[in-house]
Protein backbone atom coordinates (compact mmCIF):
# COMPACT_ATOMS: atom_id res chain seq x y z
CA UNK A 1 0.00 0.00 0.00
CA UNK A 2 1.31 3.48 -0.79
CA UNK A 3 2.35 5.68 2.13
CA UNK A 4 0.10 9.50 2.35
CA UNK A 5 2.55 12.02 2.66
CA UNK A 6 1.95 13.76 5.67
CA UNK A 7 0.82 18.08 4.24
CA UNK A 8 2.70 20.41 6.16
CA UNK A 9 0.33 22.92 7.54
CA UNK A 10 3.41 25.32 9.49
CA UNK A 11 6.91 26.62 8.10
CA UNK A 12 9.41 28.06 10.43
CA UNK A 13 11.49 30.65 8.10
CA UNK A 14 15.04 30.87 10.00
CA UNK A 15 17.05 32.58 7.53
CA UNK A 16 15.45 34.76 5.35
CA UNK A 17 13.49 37.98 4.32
CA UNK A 18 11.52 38.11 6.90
CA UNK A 19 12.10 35.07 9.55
CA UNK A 20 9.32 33.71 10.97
CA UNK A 21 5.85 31.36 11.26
CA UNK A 22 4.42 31.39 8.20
CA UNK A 23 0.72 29.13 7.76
CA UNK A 24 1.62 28.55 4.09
CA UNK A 25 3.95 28.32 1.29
CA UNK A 26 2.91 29.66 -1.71
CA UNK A 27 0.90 33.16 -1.80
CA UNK A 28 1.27 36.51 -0.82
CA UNK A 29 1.84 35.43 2.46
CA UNK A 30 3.31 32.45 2.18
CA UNK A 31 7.28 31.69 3.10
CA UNK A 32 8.04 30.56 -0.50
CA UNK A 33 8.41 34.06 -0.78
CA UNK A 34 10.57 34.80 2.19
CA UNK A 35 13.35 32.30 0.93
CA UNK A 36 13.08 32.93 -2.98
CA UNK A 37 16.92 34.25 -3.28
CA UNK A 38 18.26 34.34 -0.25
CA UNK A 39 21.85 33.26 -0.01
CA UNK A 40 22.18 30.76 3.00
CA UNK A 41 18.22 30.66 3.62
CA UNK A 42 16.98 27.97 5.84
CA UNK A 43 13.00 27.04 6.06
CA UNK A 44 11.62 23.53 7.25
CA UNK A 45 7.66 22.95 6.85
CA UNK A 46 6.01 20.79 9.67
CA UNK A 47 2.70 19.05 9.86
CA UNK A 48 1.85 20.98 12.90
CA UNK A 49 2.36 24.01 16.02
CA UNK A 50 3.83 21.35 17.84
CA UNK A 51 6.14 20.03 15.55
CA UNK A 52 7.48 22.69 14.74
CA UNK A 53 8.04 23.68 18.50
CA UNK A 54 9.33 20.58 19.00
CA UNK A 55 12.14 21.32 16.26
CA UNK A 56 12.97 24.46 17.47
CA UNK A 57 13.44 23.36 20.48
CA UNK A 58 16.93 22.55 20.16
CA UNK A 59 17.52 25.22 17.67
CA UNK A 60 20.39 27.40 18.84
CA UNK A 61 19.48 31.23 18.00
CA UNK A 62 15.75 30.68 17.63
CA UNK A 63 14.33 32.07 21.35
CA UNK A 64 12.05 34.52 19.14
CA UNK A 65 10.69 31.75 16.98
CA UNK A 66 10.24 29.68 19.51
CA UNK A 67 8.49 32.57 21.46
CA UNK A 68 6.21 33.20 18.41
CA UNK A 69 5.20 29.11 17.70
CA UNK A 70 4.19 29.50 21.74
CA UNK A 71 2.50 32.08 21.51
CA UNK A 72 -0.02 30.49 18.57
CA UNK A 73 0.01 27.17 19.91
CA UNK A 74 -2.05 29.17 23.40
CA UNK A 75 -4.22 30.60 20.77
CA UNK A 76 -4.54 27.34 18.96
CA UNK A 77 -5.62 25.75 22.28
CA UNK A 78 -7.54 28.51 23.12
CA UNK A 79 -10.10 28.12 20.44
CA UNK A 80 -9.99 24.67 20.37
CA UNK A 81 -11.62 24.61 23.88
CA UNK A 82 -14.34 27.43 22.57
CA UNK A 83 -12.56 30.85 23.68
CA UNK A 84 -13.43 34.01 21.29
CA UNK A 85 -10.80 35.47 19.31
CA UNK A 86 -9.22 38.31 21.18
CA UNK A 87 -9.66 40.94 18.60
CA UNK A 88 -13.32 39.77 19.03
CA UNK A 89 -13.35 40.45 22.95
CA UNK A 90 -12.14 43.67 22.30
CA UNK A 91 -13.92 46.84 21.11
CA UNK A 92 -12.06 49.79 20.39
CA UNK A 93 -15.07 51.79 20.51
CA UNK A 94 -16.05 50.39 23.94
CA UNK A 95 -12.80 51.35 25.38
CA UNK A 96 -13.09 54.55 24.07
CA UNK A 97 -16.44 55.14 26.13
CA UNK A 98 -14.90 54.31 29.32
CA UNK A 99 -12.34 57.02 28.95
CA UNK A 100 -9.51 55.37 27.52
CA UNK A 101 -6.98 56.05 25.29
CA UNK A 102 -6.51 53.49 22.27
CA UNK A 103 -3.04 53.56 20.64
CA UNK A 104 -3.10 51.51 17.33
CA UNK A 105 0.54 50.88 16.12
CA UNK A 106 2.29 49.38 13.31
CA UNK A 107 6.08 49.13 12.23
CA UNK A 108 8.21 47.42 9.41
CA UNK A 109 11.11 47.33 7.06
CA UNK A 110 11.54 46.39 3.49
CA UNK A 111 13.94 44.36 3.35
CA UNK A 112 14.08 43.14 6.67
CA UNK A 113 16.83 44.79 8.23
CA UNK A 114 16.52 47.89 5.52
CA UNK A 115 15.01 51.35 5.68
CA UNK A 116 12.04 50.92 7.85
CA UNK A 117 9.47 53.14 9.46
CA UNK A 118 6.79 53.41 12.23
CA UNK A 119 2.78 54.70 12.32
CA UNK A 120 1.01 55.29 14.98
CA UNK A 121 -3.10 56.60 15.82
CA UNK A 122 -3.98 57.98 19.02
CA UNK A 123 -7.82 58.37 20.02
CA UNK A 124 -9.59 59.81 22.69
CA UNK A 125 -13.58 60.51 23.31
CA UNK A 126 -14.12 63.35 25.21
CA UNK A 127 -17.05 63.68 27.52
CA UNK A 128 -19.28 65.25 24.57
CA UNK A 129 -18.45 62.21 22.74
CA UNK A 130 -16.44 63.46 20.03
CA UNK A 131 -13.51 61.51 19.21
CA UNK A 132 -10.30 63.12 18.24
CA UNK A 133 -7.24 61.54 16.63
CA UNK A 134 -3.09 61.62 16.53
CA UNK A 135 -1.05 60.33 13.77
CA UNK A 136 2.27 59.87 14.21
CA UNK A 137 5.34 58.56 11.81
CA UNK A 138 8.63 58.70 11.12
CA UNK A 139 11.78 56.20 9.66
CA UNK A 140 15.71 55.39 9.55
CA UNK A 141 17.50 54.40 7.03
CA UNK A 142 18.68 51.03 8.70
CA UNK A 143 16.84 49.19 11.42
CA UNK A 144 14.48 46.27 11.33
CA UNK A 145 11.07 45.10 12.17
CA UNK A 146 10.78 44.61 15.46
CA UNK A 147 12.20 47.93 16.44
CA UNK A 148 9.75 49.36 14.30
CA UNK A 149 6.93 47.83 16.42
CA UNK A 150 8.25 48.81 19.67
CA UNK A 151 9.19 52.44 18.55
CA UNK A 152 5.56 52.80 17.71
CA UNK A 153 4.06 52.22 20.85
CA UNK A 154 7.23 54.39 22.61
CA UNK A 155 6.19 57.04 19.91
CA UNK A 156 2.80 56.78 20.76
CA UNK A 157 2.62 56.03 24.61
CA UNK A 158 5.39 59.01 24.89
CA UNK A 159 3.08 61.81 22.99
CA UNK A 160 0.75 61.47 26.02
CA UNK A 161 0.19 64.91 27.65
CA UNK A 162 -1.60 63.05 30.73
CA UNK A 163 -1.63 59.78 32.47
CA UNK A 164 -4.91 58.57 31.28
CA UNK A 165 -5.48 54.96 31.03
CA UNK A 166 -4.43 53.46 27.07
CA UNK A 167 -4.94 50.45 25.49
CA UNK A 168 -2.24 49.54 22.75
CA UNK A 169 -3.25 47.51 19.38
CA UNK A 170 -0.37 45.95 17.86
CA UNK A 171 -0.48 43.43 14.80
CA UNK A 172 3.40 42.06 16.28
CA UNK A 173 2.94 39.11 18.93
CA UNK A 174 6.84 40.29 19.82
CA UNK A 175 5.36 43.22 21.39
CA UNK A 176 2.25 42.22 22.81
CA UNK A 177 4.10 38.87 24.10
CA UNK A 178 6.65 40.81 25.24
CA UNK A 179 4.45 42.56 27.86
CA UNK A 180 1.78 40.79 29.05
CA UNK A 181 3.62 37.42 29.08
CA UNK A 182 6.36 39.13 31.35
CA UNK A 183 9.71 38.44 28.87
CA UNK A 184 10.93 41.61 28.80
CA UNK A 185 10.75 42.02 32.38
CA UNK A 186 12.28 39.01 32.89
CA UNK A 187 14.99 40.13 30.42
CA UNK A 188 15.51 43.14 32.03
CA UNK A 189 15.77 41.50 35.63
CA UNK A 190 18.44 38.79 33.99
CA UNK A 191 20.40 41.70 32.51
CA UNK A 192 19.06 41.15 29.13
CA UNK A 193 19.49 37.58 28.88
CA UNK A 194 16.97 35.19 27.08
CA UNK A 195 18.56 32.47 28.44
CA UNK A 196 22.50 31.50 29.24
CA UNK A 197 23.46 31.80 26.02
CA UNK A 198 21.20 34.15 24.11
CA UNK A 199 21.43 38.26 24.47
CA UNK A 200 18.37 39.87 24.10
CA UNK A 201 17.99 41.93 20.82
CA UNK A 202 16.25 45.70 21.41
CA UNK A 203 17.19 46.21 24.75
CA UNK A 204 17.28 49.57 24.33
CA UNK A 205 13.67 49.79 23.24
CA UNK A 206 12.88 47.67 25.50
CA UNK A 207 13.45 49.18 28.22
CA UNK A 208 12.08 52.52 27.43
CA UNK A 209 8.96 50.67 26.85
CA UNK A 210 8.65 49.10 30.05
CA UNK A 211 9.68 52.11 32.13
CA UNK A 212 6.50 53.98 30.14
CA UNK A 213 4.57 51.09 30.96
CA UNK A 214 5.38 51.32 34.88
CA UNK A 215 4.36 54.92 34.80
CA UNK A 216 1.17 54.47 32.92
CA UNK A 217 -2.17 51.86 33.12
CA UNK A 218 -1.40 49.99 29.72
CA UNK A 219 -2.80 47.68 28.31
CA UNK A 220 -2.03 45.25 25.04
CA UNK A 221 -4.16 43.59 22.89
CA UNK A 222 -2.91 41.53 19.27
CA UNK A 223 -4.84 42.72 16.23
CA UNK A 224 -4.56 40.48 13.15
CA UNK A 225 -2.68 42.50 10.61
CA UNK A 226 -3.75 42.91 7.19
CA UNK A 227 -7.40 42.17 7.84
CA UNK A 228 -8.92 44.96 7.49
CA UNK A 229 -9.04 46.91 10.60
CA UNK A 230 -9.08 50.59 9.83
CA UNK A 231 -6.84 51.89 12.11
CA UNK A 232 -4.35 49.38 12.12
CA UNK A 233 -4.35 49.50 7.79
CA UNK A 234 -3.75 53.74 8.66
CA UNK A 235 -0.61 52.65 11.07
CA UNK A 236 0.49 50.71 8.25
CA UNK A 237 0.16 53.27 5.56
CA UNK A 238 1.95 55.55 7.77
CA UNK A 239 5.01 53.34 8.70
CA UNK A 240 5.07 52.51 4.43
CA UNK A 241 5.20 56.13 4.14
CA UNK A 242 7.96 56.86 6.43
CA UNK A 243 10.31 54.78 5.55
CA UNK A 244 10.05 55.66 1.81
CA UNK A 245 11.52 59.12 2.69
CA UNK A 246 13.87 60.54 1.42
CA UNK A 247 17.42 61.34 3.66
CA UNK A 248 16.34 58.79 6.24
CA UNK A 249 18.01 59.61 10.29
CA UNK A 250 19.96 57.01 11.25
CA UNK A 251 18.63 54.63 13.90
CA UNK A 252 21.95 55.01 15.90
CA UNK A 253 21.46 52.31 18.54
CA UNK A 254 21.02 49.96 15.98
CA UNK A 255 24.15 50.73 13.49
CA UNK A 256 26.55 51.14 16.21
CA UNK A 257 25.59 47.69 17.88
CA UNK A 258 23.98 48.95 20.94
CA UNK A 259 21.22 47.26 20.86
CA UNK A 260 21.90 44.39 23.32
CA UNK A 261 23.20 44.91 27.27
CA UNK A 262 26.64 44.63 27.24
């Protein structure tokens, strides 16, 4: 009888455009893409979430992969037992008539490091109900996707005039993961150490993250990206705006290595 190959339904993108989960190959979207041309690109597909944690379990290097397969295995298991999507739990409009801020964010480079740029929306209803709005952008010439992210919410948290309470959207499970699953804390408290062997990356941002966090009442919440939330698609326009500038600043901490805790 002949043997069903097994159809790989996950592929972890190690080396690449832009590393990372990907839930298909071919497409838009897919991590075909991600690999097509790459010098030195490494990719494996896997059946499943677990496998592929399983795999990168032993992968030296790969704490934010690993991080990220976590992170949608809980969500995996999450619906499986019946739990609403988060983005579904969460109203941006609700929050906004209890008297909260909502900070929708959005970062990225292309390529991946390359020039990138950062968007940002602030909103706030005041007590007529009128809702007013914030954009804010900006790029460097040489960075990479994950600062992006985090610079947006610094951007954004730091152009608060008061201490009201905000609630950040972010499409990037880094950030959001980074929070309210306590890694960056626990980074920060091991002296920006993942683990014994693995630095860190962005502990610059980090930290001025956290220390805005600890002076305000945050809160994060993951947004699917490219799905056609309005706000989040403006953050994104933005960020694609900025860092197609013109005479880009350079992103200093980033060039010059300082990135990590020495």
């Amino acid at each position: 009888m002949a043997s069903t190959k097994t159809k790989n339904t996950v592929y972890i993108v190690v080396r690449g455009l832009n590393p990372g989960v990907y839930r298909a190959w071919t497409g838009e979207n897919g991590a075909a893409r991600q690999v097509a041309g790459i010098p030195n690109a490494r990719h494996k597909g896997f059946p499943s979430l677990q496998a592929a944690a399983e795999w990168l379990a032993d992968l030296r290097g790969a704490g934010e992969l690993r991080e990220q397969v976590a992170a949608l295995l809980e969500a995996e298991t999450a619906e499986c037992r019946g739990s609403a999507p988060q983005d579904a739990l969460d109203d941006p409009e609700a929050q906004l008539a209890l008297g909260k801020v909502v900070l929708f964010t959005d970062g990225g480079c292309d390529p991946n490091p390359g020039p990138g740029g950062y968007g940002a929306v602030l909103l706030f209803q005041d007590a007529q109900g009128q809702i007013h709005r914030r954009e804010l952008s900006g790029g460097f010439r040489q960075t990479t996707n994950n600062r992006m992210e985090l610079l947006a919410c610094i951007e954004g948290l730091s152009a608060l005039k008061r201490p009201l309470p905000v609630v950040v959207y972010s499409d990037s499970q880094y950030v959001v993961n980074g929070i309210t699953k306590g890694w960056a804390q626990r980074w920060r408290a091991k002296g920006w150490l993942r683990n014994k062997e693995e630095r860190a990356e962005n502990a610059d941002l980090w930290t001025r993250l956290l220390e805005l966090c600890e002076a305000l009442p945050v809160e994060f919440r993951w947004v699917k990206g490219h799905a056609g939330t309005e706000e989040n698609e403006r953050c994104d326009a933005l960020a694609t705006e900025a860092r197609q500038q013109p005479d880009l600043p350079v992103d200093a901490a980033y060039e010059e290595g300082r990135t990590q805790q020495p």
